[in-house]
C-alpha atoms as a PDB file:
ATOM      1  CA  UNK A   1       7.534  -1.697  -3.635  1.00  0.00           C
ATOM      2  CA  UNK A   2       9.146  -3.041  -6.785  1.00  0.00           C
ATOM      3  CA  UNK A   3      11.606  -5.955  -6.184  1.00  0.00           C
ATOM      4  CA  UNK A   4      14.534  -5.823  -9.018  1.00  0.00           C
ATOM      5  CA  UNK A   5      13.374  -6.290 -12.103  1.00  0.00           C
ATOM      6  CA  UNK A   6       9.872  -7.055 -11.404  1.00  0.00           C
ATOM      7  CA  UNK A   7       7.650  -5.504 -14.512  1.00  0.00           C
ATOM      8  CA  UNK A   8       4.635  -3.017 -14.596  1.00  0.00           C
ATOM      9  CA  UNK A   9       2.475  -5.452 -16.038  1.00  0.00           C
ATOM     10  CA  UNK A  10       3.526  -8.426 -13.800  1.00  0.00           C
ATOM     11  CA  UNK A  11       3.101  -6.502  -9.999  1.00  0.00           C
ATOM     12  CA  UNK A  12      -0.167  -5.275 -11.164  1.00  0.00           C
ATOM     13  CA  UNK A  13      -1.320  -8.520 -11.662  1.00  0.00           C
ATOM     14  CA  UNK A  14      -0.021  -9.842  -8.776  1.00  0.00           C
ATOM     15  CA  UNK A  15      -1.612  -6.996  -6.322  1.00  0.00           C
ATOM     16  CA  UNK A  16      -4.964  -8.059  -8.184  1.00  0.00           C
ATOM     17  CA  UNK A  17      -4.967 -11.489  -7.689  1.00  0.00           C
ATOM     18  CA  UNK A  18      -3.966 -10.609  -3.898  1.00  0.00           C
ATOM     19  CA  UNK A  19      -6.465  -8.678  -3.355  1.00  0.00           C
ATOM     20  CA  UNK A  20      -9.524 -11.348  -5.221  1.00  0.00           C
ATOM     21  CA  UNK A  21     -10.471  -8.771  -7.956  1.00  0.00           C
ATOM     22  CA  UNK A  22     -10.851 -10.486 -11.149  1.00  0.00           C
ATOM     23  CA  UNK A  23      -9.329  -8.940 -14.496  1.00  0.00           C
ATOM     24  CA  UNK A  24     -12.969  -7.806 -16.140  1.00  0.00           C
ATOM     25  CA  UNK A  25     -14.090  -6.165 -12.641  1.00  0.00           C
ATOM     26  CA  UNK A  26     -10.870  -4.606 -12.556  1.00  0.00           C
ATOM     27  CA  UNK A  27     -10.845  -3.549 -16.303  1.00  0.00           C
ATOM     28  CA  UNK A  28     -14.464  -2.222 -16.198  1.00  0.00           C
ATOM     29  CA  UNK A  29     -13.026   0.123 -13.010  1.00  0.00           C
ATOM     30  CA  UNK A  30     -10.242   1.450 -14.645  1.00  0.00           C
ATOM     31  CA  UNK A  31     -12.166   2.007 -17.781  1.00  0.00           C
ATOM     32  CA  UNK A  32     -10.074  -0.704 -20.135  1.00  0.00           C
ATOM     33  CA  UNK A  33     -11.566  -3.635 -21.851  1.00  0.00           C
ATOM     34  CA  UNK A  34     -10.624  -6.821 -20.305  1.00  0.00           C
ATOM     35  CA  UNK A  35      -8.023  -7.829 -23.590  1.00  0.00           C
ATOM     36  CA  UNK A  36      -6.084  -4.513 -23.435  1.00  0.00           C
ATOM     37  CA  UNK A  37      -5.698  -4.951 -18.971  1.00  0.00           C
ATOM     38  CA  UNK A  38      -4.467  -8.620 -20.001  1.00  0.00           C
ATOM     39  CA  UNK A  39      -2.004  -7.722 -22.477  1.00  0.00           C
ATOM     40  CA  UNK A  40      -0.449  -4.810 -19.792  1.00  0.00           C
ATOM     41  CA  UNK A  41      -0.458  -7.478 -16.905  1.00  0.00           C
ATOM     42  CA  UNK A  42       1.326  -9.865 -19.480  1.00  0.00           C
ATOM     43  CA  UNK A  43       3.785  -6.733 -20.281  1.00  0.00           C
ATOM     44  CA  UNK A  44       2.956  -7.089 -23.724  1.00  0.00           C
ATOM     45  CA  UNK A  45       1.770  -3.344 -23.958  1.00  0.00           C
ATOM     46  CA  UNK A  46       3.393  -0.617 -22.367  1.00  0.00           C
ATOM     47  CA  UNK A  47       1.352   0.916 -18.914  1.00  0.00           C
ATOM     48  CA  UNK A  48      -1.722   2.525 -19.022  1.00  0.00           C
ATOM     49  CA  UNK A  49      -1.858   6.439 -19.047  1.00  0.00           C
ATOM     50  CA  UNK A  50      -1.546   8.370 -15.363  1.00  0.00           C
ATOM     51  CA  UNK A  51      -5.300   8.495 -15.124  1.00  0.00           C
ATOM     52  CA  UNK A  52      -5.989   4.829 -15.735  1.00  0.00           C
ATOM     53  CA  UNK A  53      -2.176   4.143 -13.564  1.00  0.00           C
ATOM     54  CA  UNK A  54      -4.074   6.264 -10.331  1.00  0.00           C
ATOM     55  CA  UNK A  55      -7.445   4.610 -10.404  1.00  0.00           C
ATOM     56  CA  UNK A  56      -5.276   1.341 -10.430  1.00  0.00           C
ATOM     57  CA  UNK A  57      -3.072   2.189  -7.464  1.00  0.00           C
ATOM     58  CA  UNK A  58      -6.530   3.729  -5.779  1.00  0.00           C
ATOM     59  CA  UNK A  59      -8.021  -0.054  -6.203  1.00  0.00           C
ATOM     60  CA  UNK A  60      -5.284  -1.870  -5.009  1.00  0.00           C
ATOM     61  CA  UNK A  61      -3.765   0.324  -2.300  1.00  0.00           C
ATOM     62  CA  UNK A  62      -0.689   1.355  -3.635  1.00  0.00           C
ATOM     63  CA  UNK A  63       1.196   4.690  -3.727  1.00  0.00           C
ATOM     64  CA  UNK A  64       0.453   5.972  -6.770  1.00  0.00           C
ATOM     65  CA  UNK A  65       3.705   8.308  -7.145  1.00  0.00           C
ATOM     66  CA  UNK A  66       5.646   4.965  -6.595  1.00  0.00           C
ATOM     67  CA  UNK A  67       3.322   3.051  -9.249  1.00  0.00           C
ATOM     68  CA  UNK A  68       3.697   5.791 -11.449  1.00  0.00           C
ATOM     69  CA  UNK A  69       7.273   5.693 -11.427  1.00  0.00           C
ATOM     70  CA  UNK A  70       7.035   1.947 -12.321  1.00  0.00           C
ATOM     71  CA  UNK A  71       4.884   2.577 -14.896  1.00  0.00           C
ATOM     72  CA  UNK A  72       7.583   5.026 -16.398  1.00  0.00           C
ATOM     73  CA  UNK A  73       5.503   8.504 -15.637  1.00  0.00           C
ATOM     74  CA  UNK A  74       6.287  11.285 -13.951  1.00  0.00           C
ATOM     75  CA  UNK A  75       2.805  12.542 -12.110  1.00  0.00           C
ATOM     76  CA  UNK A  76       1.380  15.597 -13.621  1.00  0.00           C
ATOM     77  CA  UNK A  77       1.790  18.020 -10.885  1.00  0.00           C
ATOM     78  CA  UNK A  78       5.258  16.982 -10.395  1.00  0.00           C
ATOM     79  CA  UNK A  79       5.965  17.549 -13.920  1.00  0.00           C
ATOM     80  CA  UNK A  80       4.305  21.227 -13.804  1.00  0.00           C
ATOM     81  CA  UNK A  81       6.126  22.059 -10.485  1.00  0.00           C
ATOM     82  CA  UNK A  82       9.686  20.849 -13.133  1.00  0.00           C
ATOM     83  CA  UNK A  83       8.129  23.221 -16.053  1.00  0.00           C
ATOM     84  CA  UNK A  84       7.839  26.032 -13.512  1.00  0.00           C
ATOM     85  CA  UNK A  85      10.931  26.162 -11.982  1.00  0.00           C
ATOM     86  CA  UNK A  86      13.807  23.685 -13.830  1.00  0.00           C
ATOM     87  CA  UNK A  87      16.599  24.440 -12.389  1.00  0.00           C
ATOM     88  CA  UNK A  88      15.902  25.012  -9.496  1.00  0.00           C
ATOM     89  CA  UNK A  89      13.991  21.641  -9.075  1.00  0.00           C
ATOM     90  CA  UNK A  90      17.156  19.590 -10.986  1.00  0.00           C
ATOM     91  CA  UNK A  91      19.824  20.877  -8.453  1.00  0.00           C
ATOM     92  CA  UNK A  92      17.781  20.085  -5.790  1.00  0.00           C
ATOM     93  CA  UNK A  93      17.144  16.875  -6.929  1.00  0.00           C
ATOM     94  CA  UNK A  94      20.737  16.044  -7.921  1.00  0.00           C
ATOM     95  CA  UNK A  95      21.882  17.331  -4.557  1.00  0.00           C
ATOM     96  CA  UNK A  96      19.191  14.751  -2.880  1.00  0.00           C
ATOM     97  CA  UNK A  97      20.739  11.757  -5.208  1.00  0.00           C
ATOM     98  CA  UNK A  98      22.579  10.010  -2.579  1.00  0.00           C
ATOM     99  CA  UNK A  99      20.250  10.555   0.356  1.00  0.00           C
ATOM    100  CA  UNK A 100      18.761   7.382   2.420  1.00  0.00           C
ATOM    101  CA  UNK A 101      15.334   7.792   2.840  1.00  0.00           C
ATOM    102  CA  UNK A 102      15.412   8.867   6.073  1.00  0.00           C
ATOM    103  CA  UNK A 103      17.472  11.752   5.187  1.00  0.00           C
ATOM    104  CA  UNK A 104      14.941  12.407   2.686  1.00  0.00           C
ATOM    105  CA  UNK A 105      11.829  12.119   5.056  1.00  0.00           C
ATOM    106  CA  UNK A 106      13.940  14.839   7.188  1.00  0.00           C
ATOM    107  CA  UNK A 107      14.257  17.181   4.332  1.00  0.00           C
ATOM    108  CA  UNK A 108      10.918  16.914   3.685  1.00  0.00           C
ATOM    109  CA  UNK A 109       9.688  17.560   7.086  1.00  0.00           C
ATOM    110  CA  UNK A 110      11.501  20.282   7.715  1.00  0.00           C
ATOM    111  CA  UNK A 111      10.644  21.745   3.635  1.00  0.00           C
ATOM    112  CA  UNK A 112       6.834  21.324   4.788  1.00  0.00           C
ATOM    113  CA  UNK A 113       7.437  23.088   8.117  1.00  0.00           C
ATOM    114  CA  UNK A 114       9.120  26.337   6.526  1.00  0.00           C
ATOM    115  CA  UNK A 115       6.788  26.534   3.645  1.00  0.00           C
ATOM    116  CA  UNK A 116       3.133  25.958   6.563  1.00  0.00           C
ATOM    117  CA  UNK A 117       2.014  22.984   5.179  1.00  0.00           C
END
């Protein structure tokens, strides 16, 4: 999704202008004036709160939990899933650390089949 250093601000804007939307249609959508959306594309103010971060994803067709993490946020279920059950979520995250994504997607998989979902 994000290519090296590429900024919050700077992908967003790019996605936009890929996808034809202009910056007051898009600001009106996510609820933003038109100044504050330019300043965050121009990365001269940090990224918009989750809410505002979703509906952007939503309009551009991007993963959200990947935009999120670009934006520097940790998604709010996520985060009460951590609250609930720290250590237990840390290990299993530090034991996932050097995992392709494959290996990943295959933990996953077989997570979602145990637990019936």
């Amino acid at each position: 999704m994000k290519s090296g250093t590429e900024q919050f601000g700077a992908f967003i804007r790019k996605h936009r202008e890929d996808k034809e939307i202009g910056l007051r249609e898009m600001a009106k959508k996510i609820g933003v004036s038109p100044t504050y959306l330019s300043k965050v594309e121009r990365d001269e103010f940090s990224p918009p709160a989750e809410d505002r971060v979703r509906k952007i994803a939503e309009l551009l067709d991007l993963d959200v939990d990947e935009l999120l993490a670009m934006a520097g946020r940790v998604s709010s279920d996520l985060s009460e899933i951590i609250r609930d059950k720290p250590r237990a979520v840390a290990d299993l995250l530090r034991t996932t650390r050097g995992m392709s994504a494959d290996e990943l997607a295959r933990l996953t998989k077989a997570a979602k089949k145990r637990s019936g979902r």
